[in-house]
C-alpha atoms as a PDB file:
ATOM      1  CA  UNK A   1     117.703 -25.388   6.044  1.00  0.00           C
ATOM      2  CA  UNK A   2     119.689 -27.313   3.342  1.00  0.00           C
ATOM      3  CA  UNK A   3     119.413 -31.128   4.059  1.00  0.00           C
ATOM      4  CA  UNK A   4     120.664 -33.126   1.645  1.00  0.00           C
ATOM      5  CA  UNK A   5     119.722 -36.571   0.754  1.00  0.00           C
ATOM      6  CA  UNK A   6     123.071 -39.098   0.523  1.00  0.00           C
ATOM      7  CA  UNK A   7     122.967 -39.920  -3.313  1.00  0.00           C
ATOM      8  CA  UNK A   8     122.863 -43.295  -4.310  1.00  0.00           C
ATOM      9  CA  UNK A   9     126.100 -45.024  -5.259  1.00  0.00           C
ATOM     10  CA  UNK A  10     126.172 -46.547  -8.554  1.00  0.00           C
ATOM     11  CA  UNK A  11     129.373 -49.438  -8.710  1.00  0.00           C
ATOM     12  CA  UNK A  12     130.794 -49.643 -11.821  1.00  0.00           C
ATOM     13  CA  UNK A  13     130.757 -52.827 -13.906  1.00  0.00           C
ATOM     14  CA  UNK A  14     133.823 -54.547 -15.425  1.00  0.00           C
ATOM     15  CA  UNK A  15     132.307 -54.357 -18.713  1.00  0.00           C
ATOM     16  CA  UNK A  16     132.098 -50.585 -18.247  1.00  0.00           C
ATOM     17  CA  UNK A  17     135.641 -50.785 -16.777  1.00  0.00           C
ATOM     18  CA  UNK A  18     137.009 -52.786 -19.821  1.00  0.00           C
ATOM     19  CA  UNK A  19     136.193 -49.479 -22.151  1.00  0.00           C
ATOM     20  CA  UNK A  20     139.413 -48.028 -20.929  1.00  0.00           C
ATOM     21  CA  UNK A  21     141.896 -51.113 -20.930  1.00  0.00           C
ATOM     22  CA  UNK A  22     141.951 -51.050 -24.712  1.00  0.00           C
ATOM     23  CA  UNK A  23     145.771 -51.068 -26.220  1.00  0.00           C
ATOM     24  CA  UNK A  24     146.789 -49.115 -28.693  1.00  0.00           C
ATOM     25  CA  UNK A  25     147.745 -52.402 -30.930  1.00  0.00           C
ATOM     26  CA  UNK A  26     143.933 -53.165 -30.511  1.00  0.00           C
ATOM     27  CA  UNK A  27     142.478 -53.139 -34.288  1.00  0.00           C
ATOM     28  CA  UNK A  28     138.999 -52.837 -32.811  1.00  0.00           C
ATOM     29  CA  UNK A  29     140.394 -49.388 -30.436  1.00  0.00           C
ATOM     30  CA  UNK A  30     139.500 -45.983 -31.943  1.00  0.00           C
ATOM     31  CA  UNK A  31     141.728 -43.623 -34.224  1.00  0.00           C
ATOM     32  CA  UNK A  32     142.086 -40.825 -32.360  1.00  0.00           C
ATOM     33  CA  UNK A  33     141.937 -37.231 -34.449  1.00  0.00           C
ATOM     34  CA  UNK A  34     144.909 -35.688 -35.532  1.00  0.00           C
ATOM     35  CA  UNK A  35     144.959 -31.874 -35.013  1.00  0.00           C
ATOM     36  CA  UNK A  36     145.230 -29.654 -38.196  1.00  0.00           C
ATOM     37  CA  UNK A  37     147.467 -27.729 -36.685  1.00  0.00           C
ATOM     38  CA  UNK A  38     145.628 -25.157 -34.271  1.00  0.00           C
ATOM     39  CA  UNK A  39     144.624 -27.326 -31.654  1.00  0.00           C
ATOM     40  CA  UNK A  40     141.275 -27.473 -32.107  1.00  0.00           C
ATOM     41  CA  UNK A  41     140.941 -31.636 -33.151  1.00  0.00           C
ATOM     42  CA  UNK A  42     139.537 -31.122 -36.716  1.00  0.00           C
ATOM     43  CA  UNK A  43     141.341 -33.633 -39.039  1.00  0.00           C
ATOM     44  CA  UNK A  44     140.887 -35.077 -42.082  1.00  0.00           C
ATOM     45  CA  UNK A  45     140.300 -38.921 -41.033  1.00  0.00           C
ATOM     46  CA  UNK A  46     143.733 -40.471 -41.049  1.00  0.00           C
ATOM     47  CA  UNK A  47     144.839 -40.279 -37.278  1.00  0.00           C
ATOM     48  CA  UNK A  48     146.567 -41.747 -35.332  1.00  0.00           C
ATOM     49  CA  UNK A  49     146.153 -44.778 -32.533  1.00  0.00           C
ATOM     50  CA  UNK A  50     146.367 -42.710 -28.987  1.00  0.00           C
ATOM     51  CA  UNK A  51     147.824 -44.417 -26.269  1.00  0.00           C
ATOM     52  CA  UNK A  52     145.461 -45.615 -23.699  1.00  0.00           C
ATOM     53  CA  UNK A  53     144.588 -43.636 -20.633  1.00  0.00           C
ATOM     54  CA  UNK A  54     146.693 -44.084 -17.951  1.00  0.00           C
ATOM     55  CA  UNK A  55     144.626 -43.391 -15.076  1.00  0.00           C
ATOM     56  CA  UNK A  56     142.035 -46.420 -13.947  1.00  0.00           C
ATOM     57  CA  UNK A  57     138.353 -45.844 -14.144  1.00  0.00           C
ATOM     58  CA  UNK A  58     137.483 -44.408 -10.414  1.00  0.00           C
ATOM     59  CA  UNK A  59     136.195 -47.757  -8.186  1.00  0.00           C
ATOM     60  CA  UNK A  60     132.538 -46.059  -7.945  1.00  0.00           C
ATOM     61  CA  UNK A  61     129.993 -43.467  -9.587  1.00  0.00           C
ATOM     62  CA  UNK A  62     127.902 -41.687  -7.409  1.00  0.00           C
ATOM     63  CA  UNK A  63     124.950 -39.507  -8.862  1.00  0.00           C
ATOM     64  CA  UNK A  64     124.837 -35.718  -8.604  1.00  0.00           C
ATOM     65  CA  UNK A  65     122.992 -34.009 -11.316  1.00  0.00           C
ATOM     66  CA  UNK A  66     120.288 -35.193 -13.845  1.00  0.00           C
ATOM     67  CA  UNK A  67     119.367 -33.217 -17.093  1.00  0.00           C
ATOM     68  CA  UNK A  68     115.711 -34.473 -18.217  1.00  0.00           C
ATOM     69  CA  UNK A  69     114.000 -33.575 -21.203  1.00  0.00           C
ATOM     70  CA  UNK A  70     115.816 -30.409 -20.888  1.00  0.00           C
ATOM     71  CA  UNK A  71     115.632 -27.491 -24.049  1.00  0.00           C
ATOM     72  CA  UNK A  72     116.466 -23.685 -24.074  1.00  0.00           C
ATOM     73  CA  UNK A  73     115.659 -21.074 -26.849  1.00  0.00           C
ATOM     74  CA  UNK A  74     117.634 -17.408 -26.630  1.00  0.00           C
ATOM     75  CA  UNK A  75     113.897 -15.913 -27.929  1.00  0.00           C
ATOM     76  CA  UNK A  76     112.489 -17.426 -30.833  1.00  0.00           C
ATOM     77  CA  UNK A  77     115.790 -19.476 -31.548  1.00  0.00           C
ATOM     78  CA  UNK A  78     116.251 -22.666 -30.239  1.00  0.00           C
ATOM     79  CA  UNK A  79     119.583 -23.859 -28.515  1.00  0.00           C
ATOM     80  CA  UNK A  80     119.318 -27.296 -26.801  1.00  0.00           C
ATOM     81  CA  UNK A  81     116.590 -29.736 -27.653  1.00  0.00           C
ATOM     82  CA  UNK A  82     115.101 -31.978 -25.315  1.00  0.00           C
ATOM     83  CA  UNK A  83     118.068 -33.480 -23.981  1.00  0.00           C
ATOM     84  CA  UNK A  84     118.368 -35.814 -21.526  1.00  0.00           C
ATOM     85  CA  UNK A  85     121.518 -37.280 -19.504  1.00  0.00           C
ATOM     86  CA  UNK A  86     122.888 -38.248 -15.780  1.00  0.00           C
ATOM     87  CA  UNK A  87     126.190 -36.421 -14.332  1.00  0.00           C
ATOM     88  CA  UNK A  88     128.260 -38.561 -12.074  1.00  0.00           C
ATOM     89  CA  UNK A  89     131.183 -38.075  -9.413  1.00  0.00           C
ATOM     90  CA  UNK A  90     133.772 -40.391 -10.411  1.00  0.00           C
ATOM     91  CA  UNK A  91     133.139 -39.783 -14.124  1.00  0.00           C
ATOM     92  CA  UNK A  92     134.531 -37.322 -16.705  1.00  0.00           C
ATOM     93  CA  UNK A  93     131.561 -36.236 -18.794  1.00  0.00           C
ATOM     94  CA  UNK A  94     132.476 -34.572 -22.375  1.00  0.00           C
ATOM     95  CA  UNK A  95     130.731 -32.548 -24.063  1.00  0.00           C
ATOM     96  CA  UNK A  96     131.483 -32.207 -27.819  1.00  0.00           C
ATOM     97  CA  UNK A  97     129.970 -30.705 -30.827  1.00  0.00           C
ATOM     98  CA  UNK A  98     130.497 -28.272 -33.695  1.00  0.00           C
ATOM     99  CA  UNK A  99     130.094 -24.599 -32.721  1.00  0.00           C
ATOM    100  CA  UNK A 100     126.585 -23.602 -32.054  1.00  0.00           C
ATOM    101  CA  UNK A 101     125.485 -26.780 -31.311  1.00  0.00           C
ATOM    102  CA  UNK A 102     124.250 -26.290 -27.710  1.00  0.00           C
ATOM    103  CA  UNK A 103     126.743 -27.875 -25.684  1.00  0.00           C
ATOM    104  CA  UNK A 104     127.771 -24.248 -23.811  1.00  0.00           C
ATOM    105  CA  UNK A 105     124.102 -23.720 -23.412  1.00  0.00           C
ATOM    106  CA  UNK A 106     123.073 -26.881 -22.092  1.00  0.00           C
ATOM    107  CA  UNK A 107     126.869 -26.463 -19.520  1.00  0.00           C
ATOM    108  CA  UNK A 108     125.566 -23.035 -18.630  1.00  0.00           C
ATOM    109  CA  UNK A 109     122.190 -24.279 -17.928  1.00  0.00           C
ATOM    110  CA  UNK A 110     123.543 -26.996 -14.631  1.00  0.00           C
ATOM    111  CA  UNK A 111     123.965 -23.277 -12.800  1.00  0.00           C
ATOM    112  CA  UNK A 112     121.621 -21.005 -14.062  1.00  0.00           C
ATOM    113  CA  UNK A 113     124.234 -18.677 -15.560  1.00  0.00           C
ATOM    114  CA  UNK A 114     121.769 -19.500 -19.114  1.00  0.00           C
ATOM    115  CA  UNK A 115     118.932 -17.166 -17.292  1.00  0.00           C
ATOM    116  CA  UNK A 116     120.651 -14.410 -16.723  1.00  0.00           C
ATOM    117  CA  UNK A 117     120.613 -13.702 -20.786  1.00  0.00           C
ATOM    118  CA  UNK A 118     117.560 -11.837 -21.518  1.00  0.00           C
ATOM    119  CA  UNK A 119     114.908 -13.226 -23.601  1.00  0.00           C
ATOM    120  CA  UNK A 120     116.346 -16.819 -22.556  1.00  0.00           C
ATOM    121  CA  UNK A 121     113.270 -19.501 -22.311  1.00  0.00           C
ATOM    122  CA  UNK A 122     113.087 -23.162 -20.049  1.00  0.00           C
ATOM    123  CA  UNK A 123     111.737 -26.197 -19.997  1.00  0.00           C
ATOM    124  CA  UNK A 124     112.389 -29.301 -18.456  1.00  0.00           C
ATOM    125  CA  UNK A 125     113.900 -30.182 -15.123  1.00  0.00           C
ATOM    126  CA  UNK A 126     117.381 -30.501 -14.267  1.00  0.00           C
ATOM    127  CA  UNK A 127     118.261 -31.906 -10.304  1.00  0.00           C
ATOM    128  CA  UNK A 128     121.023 -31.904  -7.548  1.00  0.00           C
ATOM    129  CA  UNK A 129     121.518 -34.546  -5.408  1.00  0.00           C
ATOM    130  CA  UNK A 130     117.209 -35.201  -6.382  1.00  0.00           C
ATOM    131  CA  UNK A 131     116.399 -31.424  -5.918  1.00  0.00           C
ATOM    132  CA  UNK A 132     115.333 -29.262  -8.747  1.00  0.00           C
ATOM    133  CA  UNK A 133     117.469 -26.489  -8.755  1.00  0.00           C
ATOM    134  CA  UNK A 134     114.881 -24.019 -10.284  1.00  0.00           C
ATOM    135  CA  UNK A 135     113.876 -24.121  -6.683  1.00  0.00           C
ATOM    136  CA  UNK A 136     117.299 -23.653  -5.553  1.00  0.00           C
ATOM    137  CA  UNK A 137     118.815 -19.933  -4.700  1.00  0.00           C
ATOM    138  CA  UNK A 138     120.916 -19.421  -7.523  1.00  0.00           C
ATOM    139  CA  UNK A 139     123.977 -18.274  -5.400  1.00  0.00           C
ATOM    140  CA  UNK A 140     123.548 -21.406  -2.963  1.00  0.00           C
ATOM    141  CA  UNK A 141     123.577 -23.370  -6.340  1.00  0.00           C
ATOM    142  CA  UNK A 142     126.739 -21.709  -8.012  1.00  0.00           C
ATOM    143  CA  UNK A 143     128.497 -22.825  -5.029  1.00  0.00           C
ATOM    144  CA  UNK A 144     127.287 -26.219  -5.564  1.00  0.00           C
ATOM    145  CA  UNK A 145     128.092 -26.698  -8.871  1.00  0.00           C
ATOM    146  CA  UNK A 146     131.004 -24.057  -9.890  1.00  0.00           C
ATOM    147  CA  UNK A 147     132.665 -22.861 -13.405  1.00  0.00           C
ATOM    148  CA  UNK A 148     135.793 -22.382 -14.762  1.00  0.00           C
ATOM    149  CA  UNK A 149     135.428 -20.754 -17.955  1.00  0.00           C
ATOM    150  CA  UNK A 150     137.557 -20.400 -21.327  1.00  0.00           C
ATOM    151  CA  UNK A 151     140.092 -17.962 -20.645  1.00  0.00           C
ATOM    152  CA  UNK A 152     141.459 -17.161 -17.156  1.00  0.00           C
ATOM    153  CA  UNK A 153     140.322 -14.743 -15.158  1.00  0.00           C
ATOM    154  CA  UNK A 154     141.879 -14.688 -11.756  1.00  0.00           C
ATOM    155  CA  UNK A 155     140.986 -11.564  -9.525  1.00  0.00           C
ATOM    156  CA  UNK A 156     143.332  -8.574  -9.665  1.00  0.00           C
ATOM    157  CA  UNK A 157     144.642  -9.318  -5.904  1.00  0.00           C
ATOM    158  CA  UNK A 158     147.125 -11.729  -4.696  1.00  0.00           C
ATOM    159  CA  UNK A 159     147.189 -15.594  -5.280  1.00  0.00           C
ATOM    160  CA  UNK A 160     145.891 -15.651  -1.389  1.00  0.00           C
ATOM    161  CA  UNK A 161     143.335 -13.627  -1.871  1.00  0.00           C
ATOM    162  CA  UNK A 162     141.650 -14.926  -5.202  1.00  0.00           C
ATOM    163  CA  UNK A 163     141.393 -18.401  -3.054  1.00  0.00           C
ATOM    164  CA  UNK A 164     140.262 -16.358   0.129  1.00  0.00           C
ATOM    165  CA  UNK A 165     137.714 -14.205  -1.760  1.00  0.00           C
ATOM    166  CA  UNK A 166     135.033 -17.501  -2.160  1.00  0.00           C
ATOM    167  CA  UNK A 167     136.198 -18.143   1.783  1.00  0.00           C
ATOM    168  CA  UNK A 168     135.080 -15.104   2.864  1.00  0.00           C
ATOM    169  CA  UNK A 169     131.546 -14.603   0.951  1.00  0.00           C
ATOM    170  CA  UNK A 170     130.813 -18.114   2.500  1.00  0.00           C
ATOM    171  CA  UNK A 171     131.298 -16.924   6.095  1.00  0.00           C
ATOM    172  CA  UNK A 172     129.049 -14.922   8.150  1.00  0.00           C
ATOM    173  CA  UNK A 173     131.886 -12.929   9.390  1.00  0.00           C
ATOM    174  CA  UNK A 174     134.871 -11.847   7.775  1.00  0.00           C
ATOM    175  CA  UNK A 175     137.764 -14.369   9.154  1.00  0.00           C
ATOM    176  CA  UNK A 176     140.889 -13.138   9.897  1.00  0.00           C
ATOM    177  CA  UNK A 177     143.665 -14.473   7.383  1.00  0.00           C
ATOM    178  CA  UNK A 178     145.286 -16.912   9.548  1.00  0.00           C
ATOM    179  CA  UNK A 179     142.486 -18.759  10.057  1.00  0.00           C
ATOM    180  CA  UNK A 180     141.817 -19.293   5.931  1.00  0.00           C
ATOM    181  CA  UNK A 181     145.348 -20.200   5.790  1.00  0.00           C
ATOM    182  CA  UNK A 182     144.718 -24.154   6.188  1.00  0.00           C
ATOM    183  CA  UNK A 183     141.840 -24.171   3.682  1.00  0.00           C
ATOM    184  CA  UNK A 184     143.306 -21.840   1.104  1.00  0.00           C
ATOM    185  CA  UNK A 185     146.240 -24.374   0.858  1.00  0.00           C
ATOM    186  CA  UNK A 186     144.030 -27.058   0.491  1.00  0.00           C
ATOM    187  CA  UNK A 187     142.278 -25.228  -2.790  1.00  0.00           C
ATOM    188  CA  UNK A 188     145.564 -24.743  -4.258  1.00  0.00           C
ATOM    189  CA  UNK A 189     147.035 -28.616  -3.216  1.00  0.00           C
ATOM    190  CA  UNK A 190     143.904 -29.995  -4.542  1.00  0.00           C
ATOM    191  CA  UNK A 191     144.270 -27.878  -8.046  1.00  0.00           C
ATOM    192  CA  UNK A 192     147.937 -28.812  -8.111  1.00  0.00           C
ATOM    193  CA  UNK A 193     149.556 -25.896  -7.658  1.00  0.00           C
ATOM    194  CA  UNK A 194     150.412 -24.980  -3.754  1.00  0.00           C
ATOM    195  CA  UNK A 195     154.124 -26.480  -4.423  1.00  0.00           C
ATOM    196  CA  UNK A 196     154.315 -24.137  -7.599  1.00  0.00           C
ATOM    197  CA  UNK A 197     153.237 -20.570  -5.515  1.00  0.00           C
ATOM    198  CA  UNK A 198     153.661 -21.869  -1.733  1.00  0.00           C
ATOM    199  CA  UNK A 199     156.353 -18.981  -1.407  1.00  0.00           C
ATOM    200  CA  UNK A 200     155.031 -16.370  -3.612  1.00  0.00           C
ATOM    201  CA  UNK A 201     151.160 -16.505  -2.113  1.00  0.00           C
ATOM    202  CA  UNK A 202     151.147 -12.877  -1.452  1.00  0.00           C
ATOM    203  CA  UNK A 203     152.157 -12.081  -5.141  1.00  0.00           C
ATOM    204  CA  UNK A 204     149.853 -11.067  -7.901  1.00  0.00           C
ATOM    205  CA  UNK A 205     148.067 -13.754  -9.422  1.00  0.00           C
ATOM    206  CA  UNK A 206     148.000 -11.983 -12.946  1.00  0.00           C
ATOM    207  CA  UNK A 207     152.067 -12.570 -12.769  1.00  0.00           C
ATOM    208  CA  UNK A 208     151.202 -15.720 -13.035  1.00  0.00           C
ATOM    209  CA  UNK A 209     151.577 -18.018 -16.707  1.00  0.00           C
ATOM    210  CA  UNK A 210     148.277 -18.703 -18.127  1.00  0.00           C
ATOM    211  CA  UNK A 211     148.406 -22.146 -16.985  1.00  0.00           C
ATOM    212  CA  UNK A 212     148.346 -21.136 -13.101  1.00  0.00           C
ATOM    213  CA  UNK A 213     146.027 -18.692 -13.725  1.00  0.00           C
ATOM    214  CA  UNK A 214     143.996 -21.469 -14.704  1.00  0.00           C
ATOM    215  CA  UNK A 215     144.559 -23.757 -11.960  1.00  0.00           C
ATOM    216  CA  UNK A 216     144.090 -20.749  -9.689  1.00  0.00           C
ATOM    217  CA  UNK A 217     140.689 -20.593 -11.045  1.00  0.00           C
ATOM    218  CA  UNK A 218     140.315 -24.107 -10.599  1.00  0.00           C
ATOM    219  CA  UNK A 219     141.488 -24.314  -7.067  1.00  0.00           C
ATOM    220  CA  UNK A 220     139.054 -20.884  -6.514  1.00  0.00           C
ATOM    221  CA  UNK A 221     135.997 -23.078  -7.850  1.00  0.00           C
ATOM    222  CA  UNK A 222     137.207 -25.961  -5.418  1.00  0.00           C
ATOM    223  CA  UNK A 223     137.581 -23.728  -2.566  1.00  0.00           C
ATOM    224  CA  UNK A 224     133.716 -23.714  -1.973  1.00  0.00           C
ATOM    225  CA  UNK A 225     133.521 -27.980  -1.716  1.00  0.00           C
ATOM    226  CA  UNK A 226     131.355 -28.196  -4.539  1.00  0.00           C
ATOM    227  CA  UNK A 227     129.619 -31.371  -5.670  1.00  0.00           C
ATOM    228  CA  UNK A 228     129.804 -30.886  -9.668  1.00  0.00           C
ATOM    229  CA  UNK A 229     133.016 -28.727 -11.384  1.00  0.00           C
ATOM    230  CA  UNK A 230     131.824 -27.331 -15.142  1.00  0.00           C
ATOM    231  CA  UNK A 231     134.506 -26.712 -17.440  1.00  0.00           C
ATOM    232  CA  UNK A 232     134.140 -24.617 -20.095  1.00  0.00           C
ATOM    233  CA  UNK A 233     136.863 -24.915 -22.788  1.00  0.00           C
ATOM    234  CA  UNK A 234     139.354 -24.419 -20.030  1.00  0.00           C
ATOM    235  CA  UNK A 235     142.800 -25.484 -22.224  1.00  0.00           C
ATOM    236  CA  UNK A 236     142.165 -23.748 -25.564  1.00  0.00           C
ATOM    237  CA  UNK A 237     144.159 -20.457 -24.404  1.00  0.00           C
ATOM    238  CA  UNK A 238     146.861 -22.910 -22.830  1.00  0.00           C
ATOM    239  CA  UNK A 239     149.897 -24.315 -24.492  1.00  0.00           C
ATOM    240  CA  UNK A 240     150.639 -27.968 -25.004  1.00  0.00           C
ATOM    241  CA  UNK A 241     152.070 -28.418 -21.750  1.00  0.00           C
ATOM    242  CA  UNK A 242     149.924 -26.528 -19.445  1.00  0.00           C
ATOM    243  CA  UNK A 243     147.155 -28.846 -20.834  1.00  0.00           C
ATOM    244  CA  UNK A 244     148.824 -31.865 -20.206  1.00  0.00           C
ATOM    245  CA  UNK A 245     149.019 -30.334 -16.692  1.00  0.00           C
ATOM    246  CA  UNK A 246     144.930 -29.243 -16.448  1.00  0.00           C
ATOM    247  CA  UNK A 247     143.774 -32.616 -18.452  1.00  0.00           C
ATOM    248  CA  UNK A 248     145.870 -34.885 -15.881  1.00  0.00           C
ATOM    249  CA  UNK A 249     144.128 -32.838 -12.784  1.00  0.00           C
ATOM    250  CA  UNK A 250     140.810 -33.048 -14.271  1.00  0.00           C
ATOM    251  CA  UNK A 251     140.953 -36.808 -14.252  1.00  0.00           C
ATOM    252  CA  UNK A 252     142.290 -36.602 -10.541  1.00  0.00           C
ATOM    253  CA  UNK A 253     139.951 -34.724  -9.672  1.00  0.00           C
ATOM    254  CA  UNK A 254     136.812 -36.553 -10.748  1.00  0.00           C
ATOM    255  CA  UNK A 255     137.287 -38.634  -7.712  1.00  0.00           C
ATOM    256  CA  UNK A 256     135.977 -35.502  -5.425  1.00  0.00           C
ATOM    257  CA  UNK A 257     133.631 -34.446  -7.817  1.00  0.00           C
ATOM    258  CA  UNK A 258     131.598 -34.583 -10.875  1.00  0.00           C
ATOM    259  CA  UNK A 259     133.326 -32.972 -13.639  1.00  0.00           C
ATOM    260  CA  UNK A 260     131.452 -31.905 -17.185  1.00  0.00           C
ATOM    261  CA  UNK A 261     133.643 -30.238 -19.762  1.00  0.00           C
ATOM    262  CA  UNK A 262     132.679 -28.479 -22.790  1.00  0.00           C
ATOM    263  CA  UNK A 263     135.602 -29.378 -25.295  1.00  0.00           C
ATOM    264  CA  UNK A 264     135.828 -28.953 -29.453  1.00  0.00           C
ATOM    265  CA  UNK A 265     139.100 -30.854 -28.913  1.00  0.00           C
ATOM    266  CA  UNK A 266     138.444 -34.014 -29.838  1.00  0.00           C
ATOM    267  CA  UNK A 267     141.915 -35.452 -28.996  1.00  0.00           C
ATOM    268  CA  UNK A 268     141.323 -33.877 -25.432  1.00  0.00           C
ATOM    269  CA  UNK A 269     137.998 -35.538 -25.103  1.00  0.00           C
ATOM    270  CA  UNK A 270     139.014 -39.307 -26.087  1.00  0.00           C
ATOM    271  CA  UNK A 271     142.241 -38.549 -23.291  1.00  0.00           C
ATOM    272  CA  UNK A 272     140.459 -38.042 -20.592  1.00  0.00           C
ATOM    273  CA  UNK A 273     136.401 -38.220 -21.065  1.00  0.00           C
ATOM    274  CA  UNK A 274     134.827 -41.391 -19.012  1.00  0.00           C
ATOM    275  CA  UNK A 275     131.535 -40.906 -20.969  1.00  0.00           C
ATOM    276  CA  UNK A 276     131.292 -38.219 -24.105  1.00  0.00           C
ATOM    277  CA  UNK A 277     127.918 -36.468 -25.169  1.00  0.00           C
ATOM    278  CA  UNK A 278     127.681 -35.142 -28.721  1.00  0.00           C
ATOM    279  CA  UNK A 279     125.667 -32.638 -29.743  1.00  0.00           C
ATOM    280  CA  UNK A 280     124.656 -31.300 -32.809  1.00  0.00           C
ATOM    281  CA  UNK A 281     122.411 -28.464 -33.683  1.00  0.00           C
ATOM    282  CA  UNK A 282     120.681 -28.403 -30.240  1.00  0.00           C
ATOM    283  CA  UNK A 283     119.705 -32.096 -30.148  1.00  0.00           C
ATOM    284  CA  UNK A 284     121.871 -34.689 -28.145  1.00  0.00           C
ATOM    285  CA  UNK A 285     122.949 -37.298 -30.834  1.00  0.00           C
ATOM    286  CA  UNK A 286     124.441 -39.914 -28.704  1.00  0.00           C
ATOM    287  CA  UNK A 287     125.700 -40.223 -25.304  1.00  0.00           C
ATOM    288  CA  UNK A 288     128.276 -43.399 -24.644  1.00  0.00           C
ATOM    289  CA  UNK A 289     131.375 -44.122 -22.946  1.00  0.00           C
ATOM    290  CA  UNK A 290     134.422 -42.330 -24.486  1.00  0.00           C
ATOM    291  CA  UNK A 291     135.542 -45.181 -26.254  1.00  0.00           C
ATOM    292  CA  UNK A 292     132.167 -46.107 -27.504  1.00  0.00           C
ATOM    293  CA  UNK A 293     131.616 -42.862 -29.379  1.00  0.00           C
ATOM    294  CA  UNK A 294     134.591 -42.406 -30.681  1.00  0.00           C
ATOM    295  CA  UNK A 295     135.808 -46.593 -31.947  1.00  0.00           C
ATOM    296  CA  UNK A 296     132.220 -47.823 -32.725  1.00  0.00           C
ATOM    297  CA  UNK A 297     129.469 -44.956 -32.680  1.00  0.00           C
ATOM    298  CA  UNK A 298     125.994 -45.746 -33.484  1.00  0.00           C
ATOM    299  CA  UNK A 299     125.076 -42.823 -34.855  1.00  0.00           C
ATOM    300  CA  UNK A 300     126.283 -42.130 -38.765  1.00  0.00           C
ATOM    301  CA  UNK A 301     126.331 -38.209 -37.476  1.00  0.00           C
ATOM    302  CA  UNK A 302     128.455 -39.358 -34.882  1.00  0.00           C
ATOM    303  CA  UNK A 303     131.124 -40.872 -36.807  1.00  0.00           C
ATOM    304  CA  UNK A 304     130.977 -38.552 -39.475  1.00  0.00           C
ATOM    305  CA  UNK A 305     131.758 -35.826 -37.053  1.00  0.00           C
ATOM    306  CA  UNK A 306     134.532 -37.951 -34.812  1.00  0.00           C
ATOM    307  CA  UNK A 307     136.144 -39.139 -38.567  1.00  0.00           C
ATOM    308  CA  UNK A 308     136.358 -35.036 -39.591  1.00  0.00           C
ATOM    309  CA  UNK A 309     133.645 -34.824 -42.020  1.00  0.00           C
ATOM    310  CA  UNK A 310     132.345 -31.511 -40.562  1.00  0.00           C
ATOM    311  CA  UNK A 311     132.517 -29.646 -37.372  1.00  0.00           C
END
């Protein structure tokens, strides 16, 4: 039987609060990277001052996952080391990095999807709502904690039916389609796109532009009520507007659940991350609100890397 323990609720402070009323006339606010082009955040340390996030900090954080002392090797080569950090409904968590640093590994590893690699090792403990989920069924779990990965990948069936699909596996008997009708809507209202498909729900979802595809994915991973949503790269096959479109859900959504993205967009992180984790080479270098990390990092690695000195 799954009982679940009500997590504790953690208030937010009004210093914590304060992090995101900075204005972008602030001298002390951060210089937000300037893209080089492809869209990937890499710049070369001039910038520009990004306007200030335009959603409010969500009133409370309630705790949902924990990562403790946490590494993973593929074999003899290790990926994450040690790492250690709390994931929070209500909170945006980004993680950033150069590539190979460990950040998809340590995102994979909140599921379990790391284990199914063979030759994968790990240690540590990692906890849902206070239960270790090594002890967890990993099925039960993915529906707990859900991914949306890089590119889109919406079943070959119609926009109905991709929603429907996670519906269905959940039930003990196959319901008929008028009675998924309520909560399929729901999926797609809460992923902001019901208004954009409400008459064409029997279509093809590959018809769909890539940015619906993506928010059909999203509203698929939300059609199972999970607790934690992982992101993984989810705009960097999307054009400018569609992620405008994904980044402003993702904040919205954060309210319903805990949301960890794995982003190399810098730009993307300092827009919408609450709190930012970087990486580097396996090890977690420093974990702070966004605007902490990326206006006045205590790490030298961590402002050489936000400035464009590597990565």
């Amino acid at each position: 039987m799954d009982v679940r323990k009500p997590p504790p609720v953690r208030r937010l402070t009004g210093r914590e609060t304060h992090d995101h009323e900075y204005t972008p006339a602030d001298p002390a606010a951060p210089r937000a990277p300037s893209s080089n082009g492809n869209g990937n955040g890499h710049h070369r340390g001039t910038g520009f001052v990004a306007a200030p996030r335009r959603v409010a900090p969500a009133p409370v954080a309630i705790d949902r996952m924990h990562v403790e002392d946490v590494s993973v090797a593929y074999g003899s080569k290790p990926a994450v080391k040690s790492v250690s950090l709390p994931i929070r409904q209500g909170e945006v968590l980004a993680l950033i990095g150069p590539s190979g640093c460990g950040k998809t590994t340590l995102l994979r590893s909140l599921n379990r999807l790391t284990e199914l690699t063979k030759g994968t090792s790990f240690s540590g403990r990692i906890t849902l709502d206070g239960v270790d989920i090594a002890g967890m069924e990993p099925t039960a779990l993915r529906r707990r904690v859900t991914m949306v990965f890089q590119q889109p990948n919406p079943f070959p069936m119609s926009v109905f039916d991709n929603v429907a699909y996670v519906l269905r596996e959940q039930a003990s008997r196959r319901p008929k389609r008028a009675a998924l009708r309520g909560s399929v809507q729901d999926a797609l209202t809460r992923a902001g796109l019901y208004d954009e498909v409400a008459d064409n729900l029997g279509h093809p979802a590959l018809r769909l532009s890539g940015g619906q595809q993506q928010r059909l994915c999203i509203a698929r991973a939300l059609a199972a009520n999970p607790e934690v949503l992982l992101l993984d790269e989810p705009c960097s096959a999307l054009d400018p507007q569609s992620t405008k479109v994904i980044e402003d859900l993702i904040v919205k959504l954060r309210e319903e659940v805990a949301v960890v993205i794995v982003t190399h967009n810098l730009q993307q992180a300092y827009r919408i991350a609450d709190y930012v984790a970087f990486m580097y080479l396996g090890e977690l270098v420093e974990y702070g609100t966004g605007h902490t990390v990326f206006a006045t990092p205590r790490e030298h690695r961590t402002k050489e890397y936000v400035s464009g000195a590597f990565g």
